[in-house]
C-alpha atoms as a PDB file:
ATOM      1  CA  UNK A   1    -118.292 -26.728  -1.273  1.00  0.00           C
ATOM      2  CA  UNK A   2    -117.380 -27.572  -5.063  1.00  0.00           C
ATOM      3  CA  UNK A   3    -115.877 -24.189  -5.606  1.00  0.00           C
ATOM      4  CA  UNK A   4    -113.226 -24.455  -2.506  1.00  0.00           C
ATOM      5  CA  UNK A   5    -112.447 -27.736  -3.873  1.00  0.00           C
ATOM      6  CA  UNK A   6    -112.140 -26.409  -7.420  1.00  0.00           C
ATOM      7  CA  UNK A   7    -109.897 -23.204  -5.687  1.00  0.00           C
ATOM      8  CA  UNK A   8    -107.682 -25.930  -4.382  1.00  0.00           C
ATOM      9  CA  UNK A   9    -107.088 -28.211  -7.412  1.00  0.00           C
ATOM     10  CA  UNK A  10    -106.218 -25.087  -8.785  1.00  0.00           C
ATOM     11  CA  UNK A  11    -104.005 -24.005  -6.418  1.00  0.00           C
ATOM     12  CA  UNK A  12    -102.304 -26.877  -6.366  1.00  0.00           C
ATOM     13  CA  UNK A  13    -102.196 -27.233 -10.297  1.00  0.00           C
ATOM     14  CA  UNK A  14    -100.246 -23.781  -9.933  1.00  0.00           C
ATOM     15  CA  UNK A  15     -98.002 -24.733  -7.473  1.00  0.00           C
ATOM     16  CA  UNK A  16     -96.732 -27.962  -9.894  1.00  0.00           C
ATOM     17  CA  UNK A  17     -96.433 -25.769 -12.732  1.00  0.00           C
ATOM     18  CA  UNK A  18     -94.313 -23.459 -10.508  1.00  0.00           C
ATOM     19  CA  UNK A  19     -92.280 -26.973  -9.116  1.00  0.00           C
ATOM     20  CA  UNK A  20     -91.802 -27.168 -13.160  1.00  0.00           C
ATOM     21  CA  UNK A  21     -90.770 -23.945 -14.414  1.00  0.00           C
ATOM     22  CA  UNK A  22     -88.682 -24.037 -11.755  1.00  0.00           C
ATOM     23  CA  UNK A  23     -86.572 -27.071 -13.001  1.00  0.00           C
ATOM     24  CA  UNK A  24     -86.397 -25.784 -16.524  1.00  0.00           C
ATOM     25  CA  UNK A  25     -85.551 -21.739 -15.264  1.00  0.00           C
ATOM     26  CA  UNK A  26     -83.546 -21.953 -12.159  1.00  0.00           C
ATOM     27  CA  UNK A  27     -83.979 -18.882 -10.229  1.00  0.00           C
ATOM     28  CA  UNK A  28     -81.866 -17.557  -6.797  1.00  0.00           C
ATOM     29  CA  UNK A  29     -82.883 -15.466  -4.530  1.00  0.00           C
ATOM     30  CA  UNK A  30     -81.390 -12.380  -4.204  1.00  0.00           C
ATOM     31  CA  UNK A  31     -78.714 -11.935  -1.619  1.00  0.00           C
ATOM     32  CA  UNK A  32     -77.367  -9.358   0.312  1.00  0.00           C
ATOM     33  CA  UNK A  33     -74.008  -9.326   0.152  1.00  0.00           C
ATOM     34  CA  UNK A  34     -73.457  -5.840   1.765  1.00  0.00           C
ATOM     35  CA  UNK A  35     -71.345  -6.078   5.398  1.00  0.00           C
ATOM     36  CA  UNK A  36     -73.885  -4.398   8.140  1.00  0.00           C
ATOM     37  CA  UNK A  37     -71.594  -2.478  10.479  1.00  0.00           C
ATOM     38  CA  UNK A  38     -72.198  -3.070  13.976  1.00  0.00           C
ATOM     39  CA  UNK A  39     -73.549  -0.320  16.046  1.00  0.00           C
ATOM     40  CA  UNK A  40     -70.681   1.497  17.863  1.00  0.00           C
ATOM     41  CA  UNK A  41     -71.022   2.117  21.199  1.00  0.00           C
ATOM     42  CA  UNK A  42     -68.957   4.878  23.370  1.00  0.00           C
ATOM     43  CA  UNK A  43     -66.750   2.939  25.547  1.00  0.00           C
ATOM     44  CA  UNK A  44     -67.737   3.222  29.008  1.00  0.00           C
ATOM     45  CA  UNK A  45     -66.942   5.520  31.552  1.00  0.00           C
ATOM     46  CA  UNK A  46     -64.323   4.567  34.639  1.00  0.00           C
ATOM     47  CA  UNK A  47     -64.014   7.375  37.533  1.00  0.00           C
ATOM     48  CA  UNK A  48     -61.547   7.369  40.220  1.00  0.00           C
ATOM     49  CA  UNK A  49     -62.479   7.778  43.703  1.00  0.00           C
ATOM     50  CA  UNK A  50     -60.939  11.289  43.761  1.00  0.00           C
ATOM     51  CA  UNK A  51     -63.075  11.977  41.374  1.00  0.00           C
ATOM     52  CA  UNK A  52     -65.705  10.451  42.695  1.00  0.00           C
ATOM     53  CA  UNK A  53     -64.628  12.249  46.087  1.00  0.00           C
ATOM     54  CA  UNK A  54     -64.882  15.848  44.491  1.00  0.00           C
ATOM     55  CA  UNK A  55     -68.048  15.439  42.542  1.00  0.00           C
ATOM     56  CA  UNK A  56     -69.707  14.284  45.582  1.00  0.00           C
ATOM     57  CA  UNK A  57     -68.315  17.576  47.550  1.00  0.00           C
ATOM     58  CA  UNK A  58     -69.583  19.967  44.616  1.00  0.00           C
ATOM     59  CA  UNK A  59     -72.646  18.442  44.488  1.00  0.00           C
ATOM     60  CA  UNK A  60     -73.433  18.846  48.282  1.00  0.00           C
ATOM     61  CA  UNK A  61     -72.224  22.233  48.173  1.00  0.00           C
ATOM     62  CA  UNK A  62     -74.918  23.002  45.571  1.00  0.00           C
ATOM     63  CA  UNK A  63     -77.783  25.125  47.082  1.00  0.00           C
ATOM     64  CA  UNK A  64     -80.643  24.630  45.443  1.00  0.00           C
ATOM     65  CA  UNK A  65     -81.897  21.566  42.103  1.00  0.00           C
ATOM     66  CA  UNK A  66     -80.606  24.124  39.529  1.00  0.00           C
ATOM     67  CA  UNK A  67     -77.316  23.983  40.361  1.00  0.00           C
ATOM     68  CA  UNK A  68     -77.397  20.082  41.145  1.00  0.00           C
ATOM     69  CA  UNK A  69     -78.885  20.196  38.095  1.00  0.00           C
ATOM     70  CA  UNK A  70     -76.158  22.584  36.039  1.00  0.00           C
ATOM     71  CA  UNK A  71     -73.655  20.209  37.482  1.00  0.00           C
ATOM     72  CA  UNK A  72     -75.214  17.004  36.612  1.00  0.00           C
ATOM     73  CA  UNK A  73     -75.296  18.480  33.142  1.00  0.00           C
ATOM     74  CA  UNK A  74     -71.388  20.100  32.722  1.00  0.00           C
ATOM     75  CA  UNK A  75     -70.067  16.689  34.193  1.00  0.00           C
ATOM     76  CA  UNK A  76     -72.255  14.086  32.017  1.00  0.00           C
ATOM     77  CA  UNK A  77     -73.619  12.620  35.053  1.00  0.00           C
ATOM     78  CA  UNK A  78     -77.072  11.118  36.279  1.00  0.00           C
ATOM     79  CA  UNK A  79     -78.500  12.008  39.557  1.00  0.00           C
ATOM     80  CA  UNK A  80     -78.764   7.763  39.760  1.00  0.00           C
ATOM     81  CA  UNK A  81     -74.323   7.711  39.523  1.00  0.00           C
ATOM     82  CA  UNK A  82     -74.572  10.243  42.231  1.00  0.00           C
ATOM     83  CA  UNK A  83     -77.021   8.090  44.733  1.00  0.00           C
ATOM     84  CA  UNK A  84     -74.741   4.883  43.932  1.00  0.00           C
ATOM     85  CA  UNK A  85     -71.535   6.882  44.622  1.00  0.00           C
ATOM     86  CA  UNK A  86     -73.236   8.037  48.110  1.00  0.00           C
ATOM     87  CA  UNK A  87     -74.408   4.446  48.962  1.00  0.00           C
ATOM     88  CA  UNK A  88     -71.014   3.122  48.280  1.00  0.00           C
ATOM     89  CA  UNK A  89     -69.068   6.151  50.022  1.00  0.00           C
ATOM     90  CA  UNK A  90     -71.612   5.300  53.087  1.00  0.00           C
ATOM     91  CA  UNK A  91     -70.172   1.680  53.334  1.00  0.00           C
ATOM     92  CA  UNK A  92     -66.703   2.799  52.559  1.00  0.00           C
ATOM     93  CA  UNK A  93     -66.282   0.674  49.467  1.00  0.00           C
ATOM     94  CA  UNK A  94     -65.678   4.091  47.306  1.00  0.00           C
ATOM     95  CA  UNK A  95     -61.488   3.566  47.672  1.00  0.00           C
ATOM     96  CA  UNK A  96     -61.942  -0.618  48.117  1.00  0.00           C
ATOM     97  CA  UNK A  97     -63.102  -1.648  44.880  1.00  0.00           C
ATOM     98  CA  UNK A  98     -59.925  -0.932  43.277  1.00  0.00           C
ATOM     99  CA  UNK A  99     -57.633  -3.297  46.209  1.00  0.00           C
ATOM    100  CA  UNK A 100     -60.061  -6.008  46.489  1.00  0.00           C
ATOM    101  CA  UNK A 101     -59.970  -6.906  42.728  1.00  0.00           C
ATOM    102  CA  UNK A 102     -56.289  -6.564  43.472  1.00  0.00           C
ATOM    103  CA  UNK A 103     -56.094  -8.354  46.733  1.00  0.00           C
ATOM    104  CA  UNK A 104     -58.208 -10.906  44.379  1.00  0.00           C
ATOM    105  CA  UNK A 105     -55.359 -11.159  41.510  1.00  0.00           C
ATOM    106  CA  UNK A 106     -53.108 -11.259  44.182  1.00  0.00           C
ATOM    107  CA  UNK A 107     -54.526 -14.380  45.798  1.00  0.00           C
ATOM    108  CA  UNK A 108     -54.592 -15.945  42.406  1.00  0.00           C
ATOM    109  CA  UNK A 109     -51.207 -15.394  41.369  1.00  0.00           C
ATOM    110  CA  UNK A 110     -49.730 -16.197  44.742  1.00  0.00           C
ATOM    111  CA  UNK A 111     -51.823 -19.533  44.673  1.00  0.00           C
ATOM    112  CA  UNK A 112     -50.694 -20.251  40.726  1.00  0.00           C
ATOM    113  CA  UNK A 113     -47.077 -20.324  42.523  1.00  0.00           C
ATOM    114  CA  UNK A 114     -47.676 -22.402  45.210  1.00  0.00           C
ATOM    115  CA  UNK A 115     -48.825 -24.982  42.228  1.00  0.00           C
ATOM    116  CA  UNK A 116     -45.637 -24.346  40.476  1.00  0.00           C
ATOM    117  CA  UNK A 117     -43.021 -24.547  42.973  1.00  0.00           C
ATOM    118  CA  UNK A 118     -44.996 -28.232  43.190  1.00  0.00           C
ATOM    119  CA  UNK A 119     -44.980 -29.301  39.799  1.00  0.00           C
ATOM    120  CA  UNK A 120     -41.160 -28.286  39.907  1.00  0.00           C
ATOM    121  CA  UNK A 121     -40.420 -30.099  43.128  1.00  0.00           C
ATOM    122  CA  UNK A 122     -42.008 -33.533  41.587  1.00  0.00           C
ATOM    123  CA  UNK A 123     -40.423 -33.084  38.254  1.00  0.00           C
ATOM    124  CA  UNK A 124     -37.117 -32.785  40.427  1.00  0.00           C
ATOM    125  CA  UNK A 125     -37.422 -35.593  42.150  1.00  0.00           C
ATOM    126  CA  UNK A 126     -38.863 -37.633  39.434  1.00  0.00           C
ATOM    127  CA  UNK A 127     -35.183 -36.537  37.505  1.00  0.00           C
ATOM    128  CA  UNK A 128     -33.105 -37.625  40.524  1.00  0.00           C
ATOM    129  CA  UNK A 129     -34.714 -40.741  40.471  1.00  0.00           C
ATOM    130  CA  UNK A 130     -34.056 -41.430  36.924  1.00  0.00           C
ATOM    131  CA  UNK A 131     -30.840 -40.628  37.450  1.00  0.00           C
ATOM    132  CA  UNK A 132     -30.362 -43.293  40.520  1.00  0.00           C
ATOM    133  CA  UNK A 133     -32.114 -45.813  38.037  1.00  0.00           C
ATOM    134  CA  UNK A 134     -29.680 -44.970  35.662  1.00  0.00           C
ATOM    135  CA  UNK A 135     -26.647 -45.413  37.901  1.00  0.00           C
ATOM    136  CA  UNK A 136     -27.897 -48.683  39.078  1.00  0.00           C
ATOM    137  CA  UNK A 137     -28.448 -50.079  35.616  1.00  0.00           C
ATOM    138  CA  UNK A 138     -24.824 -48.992  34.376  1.00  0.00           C
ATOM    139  CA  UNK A 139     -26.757 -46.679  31.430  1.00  0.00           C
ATOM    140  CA  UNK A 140     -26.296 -43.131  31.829  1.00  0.00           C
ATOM    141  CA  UNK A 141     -29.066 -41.070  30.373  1.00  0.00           C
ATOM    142  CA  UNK A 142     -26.706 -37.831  30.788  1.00  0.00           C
ATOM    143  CA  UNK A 143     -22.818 -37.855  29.646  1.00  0.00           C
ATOM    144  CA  UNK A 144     -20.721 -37.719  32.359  1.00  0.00           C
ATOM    145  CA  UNK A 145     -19.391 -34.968  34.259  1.00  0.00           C
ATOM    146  CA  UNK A 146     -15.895 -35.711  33.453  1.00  0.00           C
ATOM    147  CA  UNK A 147     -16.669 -35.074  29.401  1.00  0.00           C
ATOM    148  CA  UNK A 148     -18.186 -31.527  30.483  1.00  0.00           C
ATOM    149  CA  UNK A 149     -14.539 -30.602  32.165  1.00  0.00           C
ATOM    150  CA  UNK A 150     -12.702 -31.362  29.133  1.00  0.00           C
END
């Protein structure tokens, strides 16, 4: 028991003697100052349906795994791109993907007008009727029409 209490006094005597050097020698750490450059990544693919289209043809036209295979390979493909291409062929969504996202932007852009064509309605009639207020009060907020003529 003594000597785990002696190991800690110790311990404990080092770490003040440490605490004290340590005002008297100030040390930093080192740091690394080198910039890390971030892992680059090949941007990703994008295929068209007509490619998609022709692929999918070649592919069934294959006769045997070797030459699914030897295709697979030549295009940079995974038999995985090939099932999802299928799948989405098989609900018809292979030529759709492209017009709904645009059918989408549409909608959005078409509804961002509609808020306009409000906004500049109000802001109309809010300047007509500063201009009646102005009229009745005898202070005209705009010069006349007459000074524009000459």
């Amino acid at each position: 028991m003594s000597s785990s209490i002696q190991r800690h006094k110790d311990s404990n005597l080092a770490s003040e003697q440490l605490i004290s050097n340590s005002s008297e020698y100030p040390t930093t750490l080192p740091t690394d100052t080198q910039v890390k450059p971030k892992r680059q990544y090949a941007p990703r693919r994008r295929f068209d349906a007509a490619y998609k289209q022709r692929i999918l043809l070649a592919y069934n036209n294959c006769a045997n795994a070797t030459e699914r295979g030897a295709l697979l390979r030549r295009e940079g493909l995974y038999h995985a791109r090939i099932a999802a291409w299928r799948n989405d062929l098989a609900q018809n969504k292979l030529d759709n993907k492209r017009q709904v996202s645009a059918k989408l932007r549409t909608d959005q852009l078409v509804r961002e007008v509609e808020q306009l064509k409000k906004k500049l309605a109000q802001a109309e009639a809010i300047i007509d009727l500063q201009k009646k207020v102005s009229e009745l009060l005898g202070t005209h907020i705009l010069p006349h029409e007459s000074n524009e003529e000459n």
